[in-house]
PDB file of N, CA and C in Angstrom:
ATOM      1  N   UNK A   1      -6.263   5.324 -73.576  1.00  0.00           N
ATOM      2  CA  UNK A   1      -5.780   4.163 -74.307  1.00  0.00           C
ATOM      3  C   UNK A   1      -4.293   4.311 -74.620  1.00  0.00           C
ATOM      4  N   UNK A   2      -3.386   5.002 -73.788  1.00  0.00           N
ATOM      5  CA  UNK A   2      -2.183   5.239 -73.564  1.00  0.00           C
ATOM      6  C   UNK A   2      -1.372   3.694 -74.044  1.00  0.00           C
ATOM      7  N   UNK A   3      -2.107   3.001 -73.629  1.00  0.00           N
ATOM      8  CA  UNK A   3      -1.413   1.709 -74.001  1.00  0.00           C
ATOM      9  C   UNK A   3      -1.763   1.091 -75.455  1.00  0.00           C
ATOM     10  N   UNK A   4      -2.516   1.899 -76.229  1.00  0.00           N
ATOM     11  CA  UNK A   4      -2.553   1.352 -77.464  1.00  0.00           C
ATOM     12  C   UNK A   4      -2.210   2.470 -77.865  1.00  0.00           C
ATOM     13  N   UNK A   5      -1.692   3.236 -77.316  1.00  0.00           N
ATOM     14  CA  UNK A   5      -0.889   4.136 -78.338  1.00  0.00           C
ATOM     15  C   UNK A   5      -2.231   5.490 -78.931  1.00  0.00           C
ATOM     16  N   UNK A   6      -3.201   5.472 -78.672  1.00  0.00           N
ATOM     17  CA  UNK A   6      -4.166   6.263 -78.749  1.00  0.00           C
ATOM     18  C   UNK A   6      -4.282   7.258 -77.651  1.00  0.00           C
ATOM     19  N   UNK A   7      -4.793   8.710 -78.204  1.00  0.00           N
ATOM     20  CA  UNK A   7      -4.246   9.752 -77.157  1.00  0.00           C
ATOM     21  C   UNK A   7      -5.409  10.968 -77.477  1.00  0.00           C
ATOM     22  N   UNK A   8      -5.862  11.780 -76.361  1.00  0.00           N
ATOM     23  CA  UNK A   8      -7.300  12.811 -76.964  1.00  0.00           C
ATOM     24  C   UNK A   8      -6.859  13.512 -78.065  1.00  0.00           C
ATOM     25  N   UNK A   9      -7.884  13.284 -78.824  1.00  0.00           N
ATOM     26  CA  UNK A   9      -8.213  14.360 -79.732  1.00  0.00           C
ATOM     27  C   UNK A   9      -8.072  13.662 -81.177  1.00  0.00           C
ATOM     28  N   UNK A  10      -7.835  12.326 -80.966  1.00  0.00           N
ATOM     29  CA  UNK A  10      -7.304  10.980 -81.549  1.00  0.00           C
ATOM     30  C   UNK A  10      -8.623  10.525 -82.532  1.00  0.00           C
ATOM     31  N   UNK A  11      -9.015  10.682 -83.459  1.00  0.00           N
ATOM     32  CA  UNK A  11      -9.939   9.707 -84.051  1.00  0.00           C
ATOM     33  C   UNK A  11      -9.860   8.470 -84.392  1.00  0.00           C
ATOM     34  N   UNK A  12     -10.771   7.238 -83.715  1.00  0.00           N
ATOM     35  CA  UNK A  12     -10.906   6.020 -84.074  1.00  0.00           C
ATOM     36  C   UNK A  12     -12.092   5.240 -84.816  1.00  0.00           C
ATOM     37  N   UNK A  13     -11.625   4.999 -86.271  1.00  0.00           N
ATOM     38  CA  UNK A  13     -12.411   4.451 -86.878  1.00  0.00           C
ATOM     39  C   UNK A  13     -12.825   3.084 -86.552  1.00  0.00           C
ATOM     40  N   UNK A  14     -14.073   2.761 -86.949  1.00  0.00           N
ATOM     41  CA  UNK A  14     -14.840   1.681 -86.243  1.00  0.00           C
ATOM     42  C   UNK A  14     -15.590   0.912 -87.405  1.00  0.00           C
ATOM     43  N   UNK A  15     -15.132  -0.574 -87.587  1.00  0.00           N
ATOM     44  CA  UNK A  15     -16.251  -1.325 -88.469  1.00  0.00           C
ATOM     45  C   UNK A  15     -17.325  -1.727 -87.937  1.00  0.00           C
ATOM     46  N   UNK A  16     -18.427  -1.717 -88.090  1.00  0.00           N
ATOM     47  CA  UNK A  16     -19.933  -1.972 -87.225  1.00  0.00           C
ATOM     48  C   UNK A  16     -19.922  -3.528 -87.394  1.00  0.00           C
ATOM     49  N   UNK A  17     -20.163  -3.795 -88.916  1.00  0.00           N
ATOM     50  CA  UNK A  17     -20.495  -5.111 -89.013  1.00  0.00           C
ATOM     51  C   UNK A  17     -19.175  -6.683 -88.721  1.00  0.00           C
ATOM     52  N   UNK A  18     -18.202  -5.940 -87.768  1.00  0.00           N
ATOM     53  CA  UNK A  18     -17.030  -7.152 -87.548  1.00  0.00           C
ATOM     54  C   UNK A  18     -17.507  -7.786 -86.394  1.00  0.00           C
ATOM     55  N   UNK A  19     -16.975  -9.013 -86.623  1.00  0.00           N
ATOM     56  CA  UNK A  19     -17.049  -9.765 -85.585  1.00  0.00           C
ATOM     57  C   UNK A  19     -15.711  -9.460 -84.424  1.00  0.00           C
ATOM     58  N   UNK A  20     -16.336  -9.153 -83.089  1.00  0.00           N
ATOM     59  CA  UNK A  20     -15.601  -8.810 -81.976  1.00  0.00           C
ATOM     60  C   UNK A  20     -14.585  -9.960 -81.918  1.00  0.00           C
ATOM     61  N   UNK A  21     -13.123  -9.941 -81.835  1.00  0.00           N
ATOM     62  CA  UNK A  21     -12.124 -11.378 -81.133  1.00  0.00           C
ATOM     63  C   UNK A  21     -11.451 -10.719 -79.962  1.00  0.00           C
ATOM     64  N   UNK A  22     -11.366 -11.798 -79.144  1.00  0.00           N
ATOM     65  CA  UNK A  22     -10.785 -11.177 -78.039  1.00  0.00           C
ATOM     66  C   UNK A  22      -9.225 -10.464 -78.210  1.00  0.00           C
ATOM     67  N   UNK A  23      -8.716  -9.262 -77.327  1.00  0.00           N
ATOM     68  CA  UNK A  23      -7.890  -8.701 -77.743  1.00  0.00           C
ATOM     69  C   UNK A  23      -8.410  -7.508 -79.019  1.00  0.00           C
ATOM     70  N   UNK A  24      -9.616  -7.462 -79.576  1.00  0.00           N
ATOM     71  CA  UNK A  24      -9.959  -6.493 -80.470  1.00  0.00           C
ATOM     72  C   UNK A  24      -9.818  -5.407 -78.935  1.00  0.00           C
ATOM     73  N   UNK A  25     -10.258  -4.147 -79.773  1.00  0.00           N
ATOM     74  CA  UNK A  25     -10.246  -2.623 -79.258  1.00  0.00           C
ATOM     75  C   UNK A  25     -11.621  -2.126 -80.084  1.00  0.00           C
ATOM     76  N   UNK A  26     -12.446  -2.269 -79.238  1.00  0.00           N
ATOM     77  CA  UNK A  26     -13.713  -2.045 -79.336  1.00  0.00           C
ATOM     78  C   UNK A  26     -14.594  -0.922 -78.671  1.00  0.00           C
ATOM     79  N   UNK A  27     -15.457  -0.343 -79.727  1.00  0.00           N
ATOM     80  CA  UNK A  27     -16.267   0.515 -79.025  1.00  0.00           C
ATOM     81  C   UNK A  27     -17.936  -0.449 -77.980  1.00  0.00           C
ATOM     82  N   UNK A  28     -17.688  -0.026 -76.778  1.00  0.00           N
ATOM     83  CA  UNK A  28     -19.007  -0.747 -76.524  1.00  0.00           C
ATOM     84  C   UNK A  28     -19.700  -0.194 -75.625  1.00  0.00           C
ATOM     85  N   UNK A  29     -21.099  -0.294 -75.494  1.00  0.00           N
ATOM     86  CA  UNK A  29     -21.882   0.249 -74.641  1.00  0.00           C
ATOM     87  C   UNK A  29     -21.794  -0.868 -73.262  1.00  0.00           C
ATOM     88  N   UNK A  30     -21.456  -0.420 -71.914  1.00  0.00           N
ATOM     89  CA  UNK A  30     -21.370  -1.203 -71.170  1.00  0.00           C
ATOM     90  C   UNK A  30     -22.451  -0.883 -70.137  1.00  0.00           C
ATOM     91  N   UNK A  31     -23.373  -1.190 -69.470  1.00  0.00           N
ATOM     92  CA  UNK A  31     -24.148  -0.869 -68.494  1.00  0.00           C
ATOM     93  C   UNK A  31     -24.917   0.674 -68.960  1.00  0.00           C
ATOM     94  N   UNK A  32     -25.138   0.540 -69.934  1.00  0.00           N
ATOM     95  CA  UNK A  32     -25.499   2.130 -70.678  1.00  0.00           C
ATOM     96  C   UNK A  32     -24.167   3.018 -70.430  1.00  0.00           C
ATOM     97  N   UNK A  33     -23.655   2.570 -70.857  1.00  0.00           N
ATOM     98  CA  UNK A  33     -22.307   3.804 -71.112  1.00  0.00           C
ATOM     99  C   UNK A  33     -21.205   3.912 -72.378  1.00  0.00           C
ATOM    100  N   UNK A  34     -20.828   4.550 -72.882  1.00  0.00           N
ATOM    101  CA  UNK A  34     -19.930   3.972 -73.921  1.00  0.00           C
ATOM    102  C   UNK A  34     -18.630   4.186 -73.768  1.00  0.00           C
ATOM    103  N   UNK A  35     -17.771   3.684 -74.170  1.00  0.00           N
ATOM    104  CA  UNK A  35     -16.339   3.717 -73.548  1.00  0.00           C
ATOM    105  C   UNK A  35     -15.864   2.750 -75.159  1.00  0.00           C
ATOM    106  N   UNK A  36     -14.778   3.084 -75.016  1.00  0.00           N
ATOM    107  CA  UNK A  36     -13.106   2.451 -76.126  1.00  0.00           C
ATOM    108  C   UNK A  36     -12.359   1.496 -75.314  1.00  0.00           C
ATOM    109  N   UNK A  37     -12.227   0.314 -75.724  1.00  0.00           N
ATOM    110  CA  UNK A  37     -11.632  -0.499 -74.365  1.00  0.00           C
ATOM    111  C   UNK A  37     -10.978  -1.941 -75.300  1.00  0.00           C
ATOM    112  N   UNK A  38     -10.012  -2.430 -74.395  1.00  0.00           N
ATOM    113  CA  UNK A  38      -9.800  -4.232 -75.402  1.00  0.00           C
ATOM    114  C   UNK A  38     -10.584  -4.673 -74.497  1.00  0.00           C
ATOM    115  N   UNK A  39     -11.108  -5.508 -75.786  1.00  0.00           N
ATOM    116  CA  UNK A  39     -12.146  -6.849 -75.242  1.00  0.00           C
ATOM    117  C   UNK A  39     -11.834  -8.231 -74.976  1.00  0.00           C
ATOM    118  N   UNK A  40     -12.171  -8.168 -74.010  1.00  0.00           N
ATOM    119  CA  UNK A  40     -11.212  -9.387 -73.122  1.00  0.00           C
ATOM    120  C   UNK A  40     -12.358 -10.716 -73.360  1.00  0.00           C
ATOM    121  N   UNK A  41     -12.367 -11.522 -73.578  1.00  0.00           N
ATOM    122  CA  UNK A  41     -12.980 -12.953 -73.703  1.00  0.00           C
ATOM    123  C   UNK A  41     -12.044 -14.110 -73.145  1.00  0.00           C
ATOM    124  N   UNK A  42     -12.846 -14.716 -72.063  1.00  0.00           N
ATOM    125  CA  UNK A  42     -12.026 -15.800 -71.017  1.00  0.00           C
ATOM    126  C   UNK A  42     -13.513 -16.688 -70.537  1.00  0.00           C
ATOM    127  N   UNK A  43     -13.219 -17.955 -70.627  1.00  0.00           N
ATOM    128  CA  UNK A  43     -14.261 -18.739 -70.249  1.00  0.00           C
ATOM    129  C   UNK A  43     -15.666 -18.770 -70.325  1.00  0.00           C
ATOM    130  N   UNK A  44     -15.685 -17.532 -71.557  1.00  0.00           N
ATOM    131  CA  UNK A  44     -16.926 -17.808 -72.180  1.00  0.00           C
ATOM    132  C   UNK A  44     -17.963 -16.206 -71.280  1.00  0.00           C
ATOM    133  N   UNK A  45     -17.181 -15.561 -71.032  1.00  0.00           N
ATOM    134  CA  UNK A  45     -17.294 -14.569 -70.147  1.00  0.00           C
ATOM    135  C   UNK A  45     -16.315 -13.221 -70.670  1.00  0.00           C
ATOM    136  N   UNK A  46     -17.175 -12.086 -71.250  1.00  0.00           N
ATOM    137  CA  UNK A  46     -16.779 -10.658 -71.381  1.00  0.00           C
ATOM    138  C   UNK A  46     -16.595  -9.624 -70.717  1.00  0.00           C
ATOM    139  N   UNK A  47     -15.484  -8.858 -70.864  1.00  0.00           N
ATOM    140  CA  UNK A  47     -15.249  -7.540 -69.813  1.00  0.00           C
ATOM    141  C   UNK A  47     -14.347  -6.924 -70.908  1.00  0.00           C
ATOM    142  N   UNK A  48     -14.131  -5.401 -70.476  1.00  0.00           N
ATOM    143  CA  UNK A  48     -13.397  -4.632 -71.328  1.00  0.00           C
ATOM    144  C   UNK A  48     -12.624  -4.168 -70.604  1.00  0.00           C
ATOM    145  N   UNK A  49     -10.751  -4.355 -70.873  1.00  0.00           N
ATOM    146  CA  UNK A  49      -9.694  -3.924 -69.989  1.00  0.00           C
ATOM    147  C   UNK A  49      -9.140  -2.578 -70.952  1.00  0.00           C
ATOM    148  N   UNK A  50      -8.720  -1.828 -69.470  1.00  0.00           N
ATOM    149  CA  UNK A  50      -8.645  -0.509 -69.747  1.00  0.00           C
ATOM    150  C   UNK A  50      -6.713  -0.484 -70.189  1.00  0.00           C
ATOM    151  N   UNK A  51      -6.489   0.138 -70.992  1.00  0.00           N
ATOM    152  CA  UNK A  51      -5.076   0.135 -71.807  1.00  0.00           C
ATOM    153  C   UNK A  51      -4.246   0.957 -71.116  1.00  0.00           C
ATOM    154  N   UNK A  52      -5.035   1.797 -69.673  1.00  0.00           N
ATOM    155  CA  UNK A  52      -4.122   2.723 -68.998  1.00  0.00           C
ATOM    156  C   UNK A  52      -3.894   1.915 -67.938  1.00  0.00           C
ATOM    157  N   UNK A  53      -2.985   2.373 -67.262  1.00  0.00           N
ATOM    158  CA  UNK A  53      -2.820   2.104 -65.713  1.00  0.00           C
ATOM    159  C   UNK A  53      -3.399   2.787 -64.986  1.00  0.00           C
ATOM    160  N   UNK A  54      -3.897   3.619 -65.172  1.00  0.00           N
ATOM    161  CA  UNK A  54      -4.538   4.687 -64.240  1.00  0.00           C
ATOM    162  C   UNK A  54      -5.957   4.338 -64.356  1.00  0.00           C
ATOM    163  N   UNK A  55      -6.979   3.839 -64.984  1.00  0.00           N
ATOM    164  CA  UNK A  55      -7.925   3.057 -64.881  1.00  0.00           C
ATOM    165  C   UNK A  55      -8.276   1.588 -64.653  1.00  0.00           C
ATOM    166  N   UNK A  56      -9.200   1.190 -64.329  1.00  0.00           N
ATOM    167  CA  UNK A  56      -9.589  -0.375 -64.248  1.00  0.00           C
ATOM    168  C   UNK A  56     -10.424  -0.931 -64.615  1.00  0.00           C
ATOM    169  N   UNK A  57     -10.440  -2.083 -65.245  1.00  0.00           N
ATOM    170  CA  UNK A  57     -10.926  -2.822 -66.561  1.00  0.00           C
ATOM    171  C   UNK A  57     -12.927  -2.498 -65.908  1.00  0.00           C
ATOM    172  N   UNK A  58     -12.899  -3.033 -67.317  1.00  0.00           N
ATOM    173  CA  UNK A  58     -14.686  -2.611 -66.680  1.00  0.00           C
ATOM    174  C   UNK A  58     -15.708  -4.430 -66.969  1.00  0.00           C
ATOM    175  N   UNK A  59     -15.803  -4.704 -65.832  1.00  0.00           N
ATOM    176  CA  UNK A  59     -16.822  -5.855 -65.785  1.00  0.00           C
ATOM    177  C   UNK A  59     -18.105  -5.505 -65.561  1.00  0.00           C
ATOM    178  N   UNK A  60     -19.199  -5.771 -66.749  1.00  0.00           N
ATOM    179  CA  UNK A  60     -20.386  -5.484 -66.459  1.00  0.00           C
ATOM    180  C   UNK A  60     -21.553  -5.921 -65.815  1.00  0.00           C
ATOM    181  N   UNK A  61     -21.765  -4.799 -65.080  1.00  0.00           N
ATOM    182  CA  UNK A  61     -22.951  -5.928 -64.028  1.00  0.00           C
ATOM    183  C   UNK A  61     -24.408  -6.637 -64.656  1.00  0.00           C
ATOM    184  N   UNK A  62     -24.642  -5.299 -65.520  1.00  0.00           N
ATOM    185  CA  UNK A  62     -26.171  -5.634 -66.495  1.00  0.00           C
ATOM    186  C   UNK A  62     -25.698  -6.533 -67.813  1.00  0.00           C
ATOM    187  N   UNK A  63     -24.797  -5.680 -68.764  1.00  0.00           N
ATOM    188  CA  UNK A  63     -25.150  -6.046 -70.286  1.00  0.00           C
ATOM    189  C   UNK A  63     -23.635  -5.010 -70.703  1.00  0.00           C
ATOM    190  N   UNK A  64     -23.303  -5.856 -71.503  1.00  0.00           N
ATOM    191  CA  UNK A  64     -22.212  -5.614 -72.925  1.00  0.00           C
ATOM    192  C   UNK A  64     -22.601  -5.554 -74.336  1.00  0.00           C
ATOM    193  N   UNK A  65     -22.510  -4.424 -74.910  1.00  0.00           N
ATOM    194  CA  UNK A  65     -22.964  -4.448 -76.281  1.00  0.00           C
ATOM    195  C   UNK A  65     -21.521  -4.116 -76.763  1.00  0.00           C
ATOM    196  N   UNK A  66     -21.134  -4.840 -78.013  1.00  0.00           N
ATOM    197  CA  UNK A  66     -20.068  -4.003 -78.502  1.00  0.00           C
ATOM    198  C   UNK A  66     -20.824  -3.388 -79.848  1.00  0.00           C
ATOM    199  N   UNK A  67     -20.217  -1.991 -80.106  1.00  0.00           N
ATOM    200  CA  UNK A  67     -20.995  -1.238 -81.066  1.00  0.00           C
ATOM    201  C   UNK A  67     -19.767  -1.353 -82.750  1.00  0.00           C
ATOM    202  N   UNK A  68     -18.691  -1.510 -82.263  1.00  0.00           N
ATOM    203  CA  UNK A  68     -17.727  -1.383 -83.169  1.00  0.00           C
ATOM    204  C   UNK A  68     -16.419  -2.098 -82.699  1.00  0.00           C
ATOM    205  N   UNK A  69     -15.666  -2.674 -84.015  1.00  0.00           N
ATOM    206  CA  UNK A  69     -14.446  -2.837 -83.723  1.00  0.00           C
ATOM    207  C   UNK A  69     -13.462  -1.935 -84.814  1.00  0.00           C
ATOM    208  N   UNK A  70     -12.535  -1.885 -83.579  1.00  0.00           N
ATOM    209  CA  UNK A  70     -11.372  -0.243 -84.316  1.00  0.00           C
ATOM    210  C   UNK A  70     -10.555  -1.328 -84.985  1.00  0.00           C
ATOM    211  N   UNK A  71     -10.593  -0.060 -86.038  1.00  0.00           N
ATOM    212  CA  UNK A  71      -9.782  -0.839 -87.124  1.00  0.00           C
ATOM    213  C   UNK A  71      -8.928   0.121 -87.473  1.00  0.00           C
ATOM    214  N   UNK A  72      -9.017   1.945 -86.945  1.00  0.00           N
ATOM    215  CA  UNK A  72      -7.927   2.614 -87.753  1.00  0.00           C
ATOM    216  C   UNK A  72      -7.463   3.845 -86.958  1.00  0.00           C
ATOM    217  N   UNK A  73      -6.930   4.542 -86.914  1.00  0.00           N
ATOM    218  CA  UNK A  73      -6.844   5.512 -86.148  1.00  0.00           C
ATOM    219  C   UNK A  73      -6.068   7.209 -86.411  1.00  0.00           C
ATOM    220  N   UNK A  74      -6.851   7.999 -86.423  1.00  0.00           N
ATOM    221  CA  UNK A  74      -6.511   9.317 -87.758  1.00  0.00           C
ATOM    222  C   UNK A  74      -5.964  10.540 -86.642  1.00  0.00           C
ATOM    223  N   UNK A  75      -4.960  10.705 -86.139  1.00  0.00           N
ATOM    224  CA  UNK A  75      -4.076  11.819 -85.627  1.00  0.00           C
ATOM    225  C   UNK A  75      -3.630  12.645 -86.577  1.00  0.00           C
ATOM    226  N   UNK A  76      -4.274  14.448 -85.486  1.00  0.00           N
ATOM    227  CA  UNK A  76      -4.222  15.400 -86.662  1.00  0.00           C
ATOM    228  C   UNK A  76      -2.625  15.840 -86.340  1.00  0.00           C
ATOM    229  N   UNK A  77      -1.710  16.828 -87.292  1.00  0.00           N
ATOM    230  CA  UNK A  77      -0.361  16.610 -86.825  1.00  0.00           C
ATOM    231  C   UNK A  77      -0.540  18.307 -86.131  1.00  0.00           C
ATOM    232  N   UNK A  78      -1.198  18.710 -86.671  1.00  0.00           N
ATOM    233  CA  UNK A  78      -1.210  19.790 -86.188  1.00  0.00           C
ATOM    234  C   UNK A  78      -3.401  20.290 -85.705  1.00  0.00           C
ATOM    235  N   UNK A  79      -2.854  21.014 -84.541  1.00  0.00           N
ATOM    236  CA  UNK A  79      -4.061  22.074 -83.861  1.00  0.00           C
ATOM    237  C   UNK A  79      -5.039  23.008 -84.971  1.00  0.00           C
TER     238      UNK A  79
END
């Protein structure tokens, strides 16, 4: 999530009970998998785009759950 500025080792806090808007940064289970991604909403139709360049957005073939939307993000300064 290089592009939101999020980086390993990075904790992201998550509200359960928010309502997803497109452009949120959401935790979601996609095709049974879970992944950190923005949630893209277009024509009434969901996918989660990936914030790197080095990955590619994820359109689901089965099912989208979103589990959380990030709301905070806790970098330790030190190891």
């Amino acid at each position: 999530m290089i592009g939101r500025q999020i980086f390993e080792g990075d904790i992201v806090l998550l509200e359960y009970q928010a309502v997803p808007q497109d452009g949120d940064l959401v935790a979601a289970l996609i095709d049974n998998e879970s992944t950190i991604k923005t949630l893209v909403r277009k024509s009434g139709n969901l996918w989660l785009r990936a914030e790197n360049p080095r990955y590619p957005d994820l359109i689901p073939a089965l099912d989208l759950q979103v589990q959380g939307v990030g709301r905070a993000v806790i970098r330790m300064l030190t190891k």
